[in-house]
N, C-alpha and C. Protein backbone atom coordinates (compact mmCIF):
# COMPACT_ATOMS: atom_id res chain seq x y z
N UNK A 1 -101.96 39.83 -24.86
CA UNK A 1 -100.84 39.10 -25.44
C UNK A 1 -101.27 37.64 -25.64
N UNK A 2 -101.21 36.99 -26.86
CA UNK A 2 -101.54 35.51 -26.78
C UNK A 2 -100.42 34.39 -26.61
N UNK A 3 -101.25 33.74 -25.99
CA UNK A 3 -100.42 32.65 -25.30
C UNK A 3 -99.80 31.70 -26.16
N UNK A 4 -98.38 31.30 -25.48
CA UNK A 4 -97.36 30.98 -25.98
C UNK A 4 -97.76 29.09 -26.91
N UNK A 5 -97.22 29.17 -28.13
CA UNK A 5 -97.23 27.65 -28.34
C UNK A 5 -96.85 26.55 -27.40
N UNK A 6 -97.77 25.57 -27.28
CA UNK A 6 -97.64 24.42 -26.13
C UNK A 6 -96.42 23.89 -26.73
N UNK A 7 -95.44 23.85 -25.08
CA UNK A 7 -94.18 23.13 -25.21
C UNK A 7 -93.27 24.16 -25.08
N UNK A 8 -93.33 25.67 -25.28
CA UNK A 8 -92.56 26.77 -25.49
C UNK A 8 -92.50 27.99 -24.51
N UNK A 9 -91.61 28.33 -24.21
CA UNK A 9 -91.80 28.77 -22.98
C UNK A 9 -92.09 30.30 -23.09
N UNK A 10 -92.88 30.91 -21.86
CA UNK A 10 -93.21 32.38 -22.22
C UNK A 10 -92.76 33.12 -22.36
N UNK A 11 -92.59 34.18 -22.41
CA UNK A 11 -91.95 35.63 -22.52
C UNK A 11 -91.14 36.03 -21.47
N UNK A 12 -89.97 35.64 -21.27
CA UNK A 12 -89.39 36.14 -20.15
C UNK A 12 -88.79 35.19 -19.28
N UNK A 13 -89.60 33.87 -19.72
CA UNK A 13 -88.96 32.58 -19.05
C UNK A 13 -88.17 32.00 -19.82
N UNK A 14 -87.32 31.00 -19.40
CA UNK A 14 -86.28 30.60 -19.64
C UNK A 14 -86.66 28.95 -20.22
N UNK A 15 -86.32 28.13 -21.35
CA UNK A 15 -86.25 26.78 -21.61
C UNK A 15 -86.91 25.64 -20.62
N UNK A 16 -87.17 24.93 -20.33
CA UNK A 16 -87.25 23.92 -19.44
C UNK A 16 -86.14 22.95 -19.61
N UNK A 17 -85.98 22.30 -18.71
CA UNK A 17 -84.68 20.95 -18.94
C UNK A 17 -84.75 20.17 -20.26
N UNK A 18 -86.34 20.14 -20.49
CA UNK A 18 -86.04 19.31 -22.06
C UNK A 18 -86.15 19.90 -22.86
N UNK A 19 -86.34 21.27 -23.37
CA UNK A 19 -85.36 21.59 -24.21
C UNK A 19 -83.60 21.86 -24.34
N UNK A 20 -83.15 21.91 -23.35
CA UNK A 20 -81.78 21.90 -23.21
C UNK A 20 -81.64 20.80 -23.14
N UNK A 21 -81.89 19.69 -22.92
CA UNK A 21 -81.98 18.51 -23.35
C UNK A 21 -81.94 17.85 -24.80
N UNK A 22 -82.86 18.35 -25.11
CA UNK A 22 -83.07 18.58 -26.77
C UNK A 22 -81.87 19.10 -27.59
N UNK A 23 -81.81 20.19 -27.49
CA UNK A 23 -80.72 21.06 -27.86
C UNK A 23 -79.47 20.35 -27.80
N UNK A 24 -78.97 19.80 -26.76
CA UNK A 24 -77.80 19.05 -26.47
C UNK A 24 -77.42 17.75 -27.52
N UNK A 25 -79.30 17.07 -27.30
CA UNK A 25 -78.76 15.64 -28.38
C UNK A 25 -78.80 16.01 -29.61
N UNK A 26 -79.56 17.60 -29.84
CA UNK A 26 -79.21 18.12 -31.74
C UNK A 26 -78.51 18.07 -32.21
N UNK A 27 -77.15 18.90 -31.13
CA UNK A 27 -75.88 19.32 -31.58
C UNK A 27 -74.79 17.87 -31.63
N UNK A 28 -75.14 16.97 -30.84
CA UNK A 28 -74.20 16.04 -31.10
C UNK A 28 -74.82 14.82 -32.24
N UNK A 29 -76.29 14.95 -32.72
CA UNK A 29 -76.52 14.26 -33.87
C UNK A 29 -76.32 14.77 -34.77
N UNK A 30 -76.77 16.19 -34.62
CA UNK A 30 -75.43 17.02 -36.02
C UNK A 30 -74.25 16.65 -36.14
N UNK A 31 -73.61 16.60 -35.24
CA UNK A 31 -72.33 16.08 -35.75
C UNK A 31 -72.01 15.00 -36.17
N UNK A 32 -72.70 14.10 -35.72
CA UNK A 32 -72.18 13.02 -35.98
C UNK A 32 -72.82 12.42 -36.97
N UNK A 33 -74.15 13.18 -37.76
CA UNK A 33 -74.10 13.24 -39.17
C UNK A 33 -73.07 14.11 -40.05
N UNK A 34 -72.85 15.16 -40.04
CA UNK A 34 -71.95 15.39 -40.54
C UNK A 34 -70.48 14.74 -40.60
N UNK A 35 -70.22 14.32 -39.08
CA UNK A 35 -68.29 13.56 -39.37
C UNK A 35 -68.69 12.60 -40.09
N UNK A 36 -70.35 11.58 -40.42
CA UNK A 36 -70.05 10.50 -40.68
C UNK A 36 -70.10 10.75 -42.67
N UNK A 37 -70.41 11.85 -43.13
CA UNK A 37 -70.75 12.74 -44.43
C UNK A 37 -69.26 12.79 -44.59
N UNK A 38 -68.51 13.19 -43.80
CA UNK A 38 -67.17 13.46 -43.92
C UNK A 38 -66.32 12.44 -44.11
N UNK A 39 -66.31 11.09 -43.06
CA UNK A 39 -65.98 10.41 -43.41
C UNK A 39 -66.00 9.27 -44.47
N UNK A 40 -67.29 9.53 -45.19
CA UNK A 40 -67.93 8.62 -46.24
C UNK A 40 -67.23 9.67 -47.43
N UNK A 41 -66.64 10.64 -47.39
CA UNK A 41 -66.11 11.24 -48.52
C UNK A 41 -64.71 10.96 -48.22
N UNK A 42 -64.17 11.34 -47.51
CA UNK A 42 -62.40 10.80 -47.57
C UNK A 42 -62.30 9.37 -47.81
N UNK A 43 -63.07 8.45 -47.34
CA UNK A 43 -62.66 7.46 -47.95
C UNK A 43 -62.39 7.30 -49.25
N UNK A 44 -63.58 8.22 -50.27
CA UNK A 44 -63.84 7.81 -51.57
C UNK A 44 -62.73 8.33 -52.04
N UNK A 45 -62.19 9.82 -51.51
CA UNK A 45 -61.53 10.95 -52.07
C UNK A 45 -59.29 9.73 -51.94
N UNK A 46 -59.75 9.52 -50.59
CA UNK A 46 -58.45 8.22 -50.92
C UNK A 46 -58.36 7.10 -51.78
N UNK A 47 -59.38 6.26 -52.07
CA UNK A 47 -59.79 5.73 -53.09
C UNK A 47 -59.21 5.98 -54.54
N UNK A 48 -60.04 7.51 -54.53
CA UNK A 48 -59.69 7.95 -55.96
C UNK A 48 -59.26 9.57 -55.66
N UNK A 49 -57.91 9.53 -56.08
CA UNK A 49 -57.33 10.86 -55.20
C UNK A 49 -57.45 12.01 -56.94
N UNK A 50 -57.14 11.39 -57.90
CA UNK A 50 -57.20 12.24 -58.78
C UNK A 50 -58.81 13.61 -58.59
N UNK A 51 -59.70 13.32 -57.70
CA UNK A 51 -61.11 14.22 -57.53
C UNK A 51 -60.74 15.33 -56.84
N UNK A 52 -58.99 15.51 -56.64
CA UNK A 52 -58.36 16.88 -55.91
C UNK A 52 -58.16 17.80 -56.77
N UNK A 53 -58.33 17.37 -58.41
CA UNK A 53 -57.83 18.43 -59.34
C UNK A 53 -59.17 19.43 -59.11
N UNK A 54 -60.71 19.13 -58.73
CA UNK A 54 -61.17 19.77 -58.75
C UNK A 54 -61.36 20.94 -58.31
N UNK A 55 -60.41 20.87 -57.25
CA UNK A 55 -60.19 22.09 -56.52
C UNK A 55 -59.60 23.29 -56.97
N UNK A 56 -58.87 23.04 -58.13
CA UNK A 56 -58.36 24.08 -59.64
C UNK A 56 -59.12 24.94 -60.12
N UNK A 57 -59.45 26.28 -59.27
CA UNK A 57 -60.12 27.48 -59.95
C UNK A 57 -60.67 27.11 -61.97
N UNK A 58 -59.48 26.45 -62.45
CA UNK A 58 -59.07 27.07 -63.66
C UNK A 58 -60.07 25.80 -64.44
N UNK A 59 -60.60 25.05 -63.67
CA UNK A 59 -61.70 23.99 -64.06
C UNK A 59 -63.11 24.86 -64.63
N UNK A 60 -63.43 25.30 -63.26
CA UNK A 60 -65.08 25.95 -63.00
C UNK A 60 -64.79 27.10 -64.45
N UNK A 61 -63.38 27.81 -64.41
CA UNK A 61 -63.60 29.02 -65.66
C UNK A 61 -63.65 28.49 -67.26
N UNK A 62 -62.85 27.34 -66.97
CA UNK A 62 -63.19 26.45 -68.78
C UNK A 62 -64.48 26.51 -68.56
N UNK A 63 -65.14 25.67 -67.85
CA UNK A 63 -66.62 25.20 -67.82
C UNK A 63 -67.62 26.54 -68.10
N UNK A 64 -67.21 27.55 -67.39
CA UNK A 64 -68.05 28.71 -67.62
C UNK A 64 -67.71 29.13 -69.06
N UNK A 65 -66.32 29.18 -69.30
CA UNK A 65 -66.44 29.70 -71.08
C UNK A 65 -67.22 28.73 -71.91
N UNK A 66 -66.68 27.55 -71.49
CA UNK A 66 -67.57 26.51 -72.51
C UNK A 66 -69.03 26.58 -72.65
N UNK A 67 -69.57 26.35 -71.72
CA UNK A 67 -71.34 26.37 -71.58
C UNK A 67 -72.00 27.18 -70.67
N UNK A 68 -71.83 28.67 -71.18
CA UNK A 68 -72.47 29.48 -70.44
C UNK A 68 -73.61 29.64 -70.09
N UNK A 69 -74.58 28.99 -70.74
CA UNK A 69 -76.19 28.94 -69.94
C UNK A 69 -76.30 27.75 -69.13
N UNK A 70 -75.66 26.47 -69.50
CA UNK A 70 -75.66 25.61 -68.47
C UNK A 70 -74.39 26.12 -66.77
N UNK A 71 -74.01 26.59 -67.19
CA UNK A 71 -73.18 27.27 -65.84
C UNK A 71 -73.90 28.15 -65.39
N UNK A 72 -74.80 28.67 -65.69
CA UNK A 72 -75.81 29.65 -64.82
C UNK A 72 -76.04 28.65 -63.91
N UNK A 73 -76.87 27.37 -64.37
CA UNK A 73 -77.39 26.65 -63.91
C UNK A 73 -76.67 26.57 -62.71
N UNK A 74 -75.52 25.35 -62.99
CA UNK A 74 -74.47 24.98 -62.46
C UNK A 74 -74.36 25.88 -60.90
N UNK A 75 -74.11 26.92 -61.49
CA UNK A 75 -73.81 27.85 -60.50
C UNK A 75 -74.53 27.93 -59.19
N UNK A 76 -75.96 27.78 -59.78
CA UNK A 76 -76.54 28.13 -58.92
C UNK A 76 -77.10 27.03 -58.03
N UNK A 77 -76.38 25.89 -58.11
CA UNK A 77 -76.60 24.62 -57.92
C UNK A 77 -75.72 24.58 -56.35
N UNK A 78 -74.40 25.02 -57.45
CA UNK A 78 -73.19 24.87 -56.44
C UNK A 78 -73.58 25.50 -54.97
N UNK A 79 -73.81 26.92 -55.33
CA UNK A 79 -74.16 27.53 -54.24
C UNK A 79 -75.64 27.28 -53.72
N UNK A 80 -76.15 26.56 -53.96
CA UNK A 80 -77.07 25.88 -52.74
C UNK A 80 -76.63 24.90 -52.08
N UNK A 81 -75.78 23.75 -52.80
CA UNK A 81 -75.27 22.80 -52.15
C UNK A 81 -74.05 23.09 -51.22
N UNK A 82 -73.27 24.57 -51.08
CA UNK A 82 -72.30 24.68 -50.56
C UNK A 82 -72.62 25.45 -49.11
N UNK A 83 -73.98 26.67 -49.60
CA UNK A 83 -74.75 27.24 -47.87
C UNK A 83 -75.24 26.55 -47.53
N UNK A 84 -75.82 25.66 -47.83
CA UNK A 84 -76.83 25.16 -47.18
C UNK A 84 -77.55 25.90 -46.95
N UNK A 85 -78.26 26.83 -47.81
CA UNK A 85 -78.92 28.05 -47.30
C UNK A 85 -80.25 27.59 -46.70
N UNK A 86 -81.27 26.41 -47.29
CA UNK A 86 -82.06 26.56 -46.17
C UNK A 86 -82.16 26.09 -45.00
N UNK A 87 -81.30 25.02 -44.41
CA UNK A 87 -81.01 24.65 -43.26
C UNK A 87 -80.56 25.82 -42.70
N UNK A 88 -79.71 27.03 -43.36
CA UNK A 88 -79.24 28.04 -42.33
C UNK A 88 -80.56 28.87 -42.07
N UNK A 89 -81.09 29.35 -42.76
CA UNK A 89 -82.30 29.62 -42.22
C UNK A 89 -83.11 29.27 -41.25
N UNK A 90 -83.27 27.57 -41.15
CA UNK A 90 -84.16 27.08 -40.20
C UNK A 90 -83.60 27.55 -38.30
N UNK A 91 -82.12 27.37 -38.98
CA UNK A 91 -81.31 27.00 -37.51
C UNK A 91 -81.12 28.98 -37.16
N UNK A 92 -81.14 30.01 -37.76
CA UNK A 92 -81.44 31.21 -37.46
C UNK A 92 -82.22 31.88 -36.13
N UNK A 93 -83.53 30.66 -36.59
CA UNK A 93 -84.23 30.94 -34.91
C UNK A 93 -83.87 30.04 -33.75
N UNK A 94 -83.26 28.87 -33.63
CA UNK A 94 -83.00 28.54 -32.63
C UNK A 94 -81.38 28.81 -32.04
N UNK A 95 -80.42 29.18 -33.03
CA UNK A 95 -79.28 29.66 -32.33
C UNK A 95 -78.66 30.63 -33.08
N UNK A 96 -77.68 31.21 -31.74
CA UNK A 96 -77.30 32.85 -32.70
C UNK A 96 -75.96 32.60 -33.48
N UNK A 97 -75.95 34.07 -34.08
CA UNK A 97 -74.99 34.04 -34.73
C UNK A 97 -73.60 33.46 -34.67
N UNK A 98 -72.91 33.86 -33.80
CA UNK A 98 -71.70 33.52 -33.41
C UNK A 98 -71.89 31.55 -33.24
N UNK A 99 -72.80 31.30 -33.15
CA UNK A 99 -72.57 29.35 -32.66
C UNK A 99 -72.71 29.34 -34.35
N UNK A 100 -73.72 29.84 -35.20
CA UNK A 100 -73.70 29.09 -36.70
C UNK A 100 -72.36 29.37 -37.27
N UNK A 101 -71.78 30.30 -36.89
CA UNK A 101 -70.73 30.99 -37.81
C UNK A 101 -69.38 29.84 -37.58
N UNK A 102 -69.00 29.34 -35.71
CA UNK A 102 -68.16 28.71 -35.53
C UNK A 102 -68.81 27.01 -35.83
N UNK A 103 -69.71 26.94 -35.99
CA UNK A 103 -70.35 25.34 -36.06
C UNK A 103 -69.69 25.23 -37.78
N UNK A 104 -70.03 26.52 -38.61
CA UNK A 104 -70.29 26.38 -39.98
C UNK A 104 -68.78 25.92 -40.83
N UNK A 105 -67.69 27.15 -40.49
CA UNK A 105 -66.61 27.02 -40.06
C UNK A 105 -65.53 25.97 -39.95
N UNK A 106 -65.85 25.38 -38.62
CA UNK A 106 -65.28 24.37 -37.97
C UNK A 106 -65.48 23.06 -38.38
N UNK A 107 -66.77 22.74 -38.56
CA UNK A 107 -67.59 21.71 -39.16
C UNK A 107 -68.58 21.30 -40.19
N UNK A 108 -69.24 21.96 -40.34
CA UNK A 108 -70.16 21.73 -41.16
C UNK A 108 -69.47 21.80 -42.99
N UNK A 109 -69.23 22.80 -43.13
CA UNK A 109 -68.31 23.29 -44.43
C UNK A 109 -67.10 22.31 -44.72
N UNK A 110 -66.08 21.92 -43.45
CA UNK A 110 -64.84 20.84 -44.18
C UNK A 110 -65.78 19.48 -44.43
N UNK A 111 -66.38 19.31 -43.78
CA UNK A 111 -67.42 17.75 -43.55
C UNK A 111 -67.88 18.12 -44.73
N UNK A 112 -68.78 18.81 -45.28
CA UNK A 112 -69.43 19.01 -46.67
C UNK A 112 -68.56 18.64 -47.99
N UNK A 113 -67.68 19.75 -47.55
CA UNK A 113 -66.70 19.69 -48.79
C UNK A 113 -66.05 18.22 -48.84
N UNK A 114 -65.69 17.50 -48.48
CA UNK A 114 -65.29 16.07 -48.02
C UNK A 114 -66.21 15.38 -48.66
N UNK A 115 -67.33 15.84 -48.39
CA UNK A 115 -68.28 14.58 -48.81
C UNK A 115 -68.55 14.99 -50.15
N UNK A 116 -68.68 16.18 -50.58
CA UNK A 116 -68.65 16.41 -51.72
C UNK A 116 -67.80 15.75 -52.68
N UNK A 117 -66.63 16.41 -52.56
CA UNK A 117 -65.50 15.41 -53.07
C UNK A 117 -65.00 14.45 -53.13
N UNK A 118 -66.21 13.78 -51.91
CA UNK A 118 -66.16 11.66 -52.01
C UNK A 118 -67.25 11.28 -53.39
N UNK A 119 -68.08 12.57 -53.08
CA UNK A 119 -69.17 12.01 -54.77
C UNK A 119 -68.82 11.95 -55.61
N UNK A 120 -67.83 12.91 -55.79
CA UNK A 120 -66.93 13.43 -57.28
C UNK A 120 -66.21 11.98 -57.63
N UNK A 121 -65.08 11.58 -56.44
CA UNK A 121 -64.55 10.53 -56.85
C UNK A 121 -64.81 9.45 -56.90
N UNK A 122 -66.77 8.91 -56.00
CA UNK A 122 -67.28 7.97 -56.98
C UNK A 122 -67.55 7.73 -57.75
N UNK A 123 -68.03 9.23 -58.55
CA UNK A 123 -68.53 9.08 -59.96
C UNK A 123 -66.98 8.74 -60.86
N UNK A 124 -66.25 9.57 -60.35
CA UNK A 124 -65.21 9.10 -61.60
C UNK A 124 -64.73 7.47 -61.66
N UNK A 125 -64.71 7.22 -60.47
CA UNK A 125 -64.21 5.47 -60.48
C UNK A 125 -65.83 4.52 -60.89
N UNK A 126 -66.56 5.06 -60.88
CA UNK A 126 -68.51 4.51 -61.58
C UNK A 126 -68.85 5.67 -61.97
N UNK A 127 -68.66 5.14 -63.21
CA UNK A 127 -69.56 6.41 -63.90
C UNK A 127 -71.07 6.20 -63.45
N UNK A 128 -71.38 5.00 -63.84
CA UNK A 128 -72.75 4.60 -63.33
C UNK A 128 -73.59 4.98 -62.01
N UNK A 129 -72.32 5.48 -61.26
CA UNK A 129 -72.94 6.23 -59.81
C UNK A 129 -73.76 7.63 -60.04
N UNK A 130 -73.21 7.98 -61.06
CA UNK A 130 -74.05 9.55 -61.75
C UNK A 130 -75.43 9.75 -61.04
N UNK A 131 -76.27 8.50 -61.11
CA UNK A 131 -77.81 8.21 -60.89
C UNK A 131 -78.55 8.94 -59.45
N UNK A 132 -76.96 8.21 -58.17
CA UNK A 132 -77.23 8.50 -57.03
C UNK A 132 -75.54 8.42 -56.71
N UNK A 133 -75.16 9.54 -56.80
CA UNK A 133 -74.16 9.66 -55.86
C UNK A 133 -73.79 9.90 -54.35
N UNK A 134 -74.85 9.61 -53.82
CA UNK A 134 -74.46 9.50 -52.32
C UNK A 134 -74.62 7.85 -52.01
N UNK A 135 -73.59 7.69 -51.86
CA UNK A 135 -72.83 6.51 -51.56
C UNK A 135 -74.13 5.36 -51.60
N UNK A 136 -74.24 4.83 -52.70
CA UNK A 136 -75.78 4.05 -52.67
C UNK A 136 -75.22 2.78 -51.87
N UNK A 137 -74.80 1.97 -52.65
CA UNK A 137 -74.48 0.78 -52.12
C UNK A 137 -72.86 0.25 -50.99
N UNK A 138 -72.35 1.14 -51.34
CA UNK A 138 -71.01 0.83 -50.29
C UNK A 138 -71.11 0.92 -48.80
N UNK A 139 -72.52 1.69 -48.29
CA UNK A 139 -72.40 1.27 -46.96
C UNK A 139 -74.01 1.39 -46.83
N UNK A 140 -74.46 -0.13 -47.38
CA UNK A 140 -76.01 -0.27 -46.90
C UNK A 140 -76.09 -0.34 -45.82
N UNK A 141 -75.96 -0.78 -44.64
CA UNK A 141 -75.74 -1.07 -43.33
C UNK A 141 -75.58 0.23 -42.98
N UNK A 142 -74.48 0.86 -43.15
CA UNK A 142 -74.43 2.19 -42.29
C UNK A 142 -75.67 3.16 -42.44
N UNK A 143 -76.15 3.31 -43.55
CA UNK A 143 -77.05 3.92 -44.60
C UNK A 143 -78.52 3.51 -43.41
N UNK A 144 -78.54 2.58 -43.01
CA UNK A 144 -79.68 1.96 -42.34
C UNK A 144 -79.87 2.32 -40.75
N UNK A 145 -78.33 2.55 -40.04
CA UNK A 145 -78.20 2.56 -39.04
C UNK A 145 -78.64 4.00 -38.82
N UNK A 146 -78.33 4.96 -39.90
CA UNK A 146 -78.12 6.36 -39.88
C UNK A 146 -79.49 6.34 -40.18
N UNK A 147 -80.56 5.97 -41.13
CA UNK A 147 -82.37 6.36 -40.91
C UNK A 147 -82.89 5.61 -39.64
N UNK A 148 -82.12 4.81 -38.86
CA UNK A 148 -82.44 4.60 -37.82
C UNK A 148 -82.57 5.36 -36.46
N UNK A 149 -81.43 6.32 -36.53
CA UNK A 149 -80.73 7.23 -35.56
C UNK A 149 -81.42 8.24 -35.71
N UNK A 150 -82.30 8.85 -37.22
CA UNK A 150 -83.09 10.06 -37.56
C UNK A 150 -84.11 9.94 -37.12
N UNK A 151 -85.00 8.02 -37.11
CA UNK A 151 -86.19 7.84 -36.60
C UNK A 151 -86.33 8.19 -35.52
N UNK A 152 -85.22 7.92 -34.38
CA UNK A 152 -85.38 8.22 -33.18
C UNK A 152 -85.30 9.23 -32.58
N UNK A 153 -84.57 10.09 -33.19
CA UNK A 153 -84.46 11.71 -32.96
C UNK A 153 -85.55 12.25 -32.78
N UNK A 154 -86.71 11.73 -34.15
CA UNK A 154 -87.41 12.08 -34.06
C UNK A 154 -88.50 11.95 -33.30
N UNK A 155 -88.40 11.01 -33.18
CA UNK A 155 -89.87 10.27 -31.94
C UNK A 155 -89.34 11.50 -30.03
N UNK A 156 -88.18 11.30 -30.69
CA UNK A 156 -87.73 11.92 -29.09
C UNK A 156 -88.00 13.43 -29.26
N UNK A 157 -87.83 14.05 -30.19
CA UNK A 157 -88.20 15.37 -30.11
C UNK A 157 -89.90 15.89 -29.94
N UNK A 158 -90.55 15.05 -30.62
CA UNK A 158 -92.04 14.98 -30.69
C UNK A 158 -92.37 14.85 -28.97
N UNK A 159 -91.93 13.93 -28.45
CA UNK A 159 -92.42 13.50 -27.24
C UNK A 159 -91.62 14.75 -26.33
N UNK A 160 -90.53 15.60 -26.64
CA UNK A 160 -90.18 16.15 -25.99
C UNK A 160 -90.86 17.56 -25.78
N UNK A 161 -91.90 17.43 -27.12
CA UNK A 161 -92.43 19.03 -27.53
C UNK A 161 -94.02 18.78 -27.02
N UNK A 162 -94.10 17.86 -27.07
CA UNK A 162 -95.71 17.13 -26.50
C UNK A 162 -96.40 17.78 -25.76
């Protein structure tokens, strides 16, 4: 049998403290990227409340009669940006079913959709936001604090897998 990747524990054994360690500060930097995704969209979505019509089935079916090869597209856009399919993938091997299903659910999906619908209603109040709609300039500072918080995640996970 070959031996286990350094940092990972063997066959039969159980985590060490720093990965449950690990694990612990994932789940609460997940979140708190996501509430802060969430909250950077309700603001916009209060801002500019008219970006609720989008939620009108009867939008997406004009759009599909209108430009049916660009709605292939479209489509298939939507539904990457809405699973998150390859992040669900990644997170497959480190936790089971039942935690993605209530994480996905509970959080991840209203936080998305939120932030989604904060892009929508920047672009409509700037058109000019089209370019980069994730919130370019309205919260440089936060924007900074948050690649700050990723740097460190990361340095800490490296040193934790070491």
């Amino acid at each position: 049998m070959p031996a286990p990747a350094p940092g990972r524990a063997k066959p039969g054994e159980r985590p060490g403290l720093a990965a449950a360690a690990l694990a612990a500060l994932f789940g609460l930097v997940m979140l708190f990227w996501f509430a802060t995704l969430g909250a950077l969209g309700l603001w916009k979505v209060i801002e500019t409340p008219a970006v609720l019509a989008a939620v009108n089935p009867w939008y997406a079916v004009a759009f599909i009669a209108e430009n049916q090869r660009l709605s292939f597209l479209a489509l298939g856009s939507v539904v990457l940006a809405i699973t998150g399919g390859e992040a669900l993938y990644a997170d497959m091997g480190h936790f089971d079913r039942r935690a993605i299903k209530w994480a996905w659910f509970a959080a991840v999906f209203p936080l998305l959709y939120l932030n989604y619908l904060g892009q929508g209603a920047l672009i409509l109040s700037n058109s000019q936001a089209i370019d980069n709609p994730f919130f370019p300039r309205q919260v440089a500072g936060g924007v900074g604090f948050l690649y700050a918080a990723a740097a460190c995640f990361s340095v800490y996970y490296i040193k934790a897998n070491a």
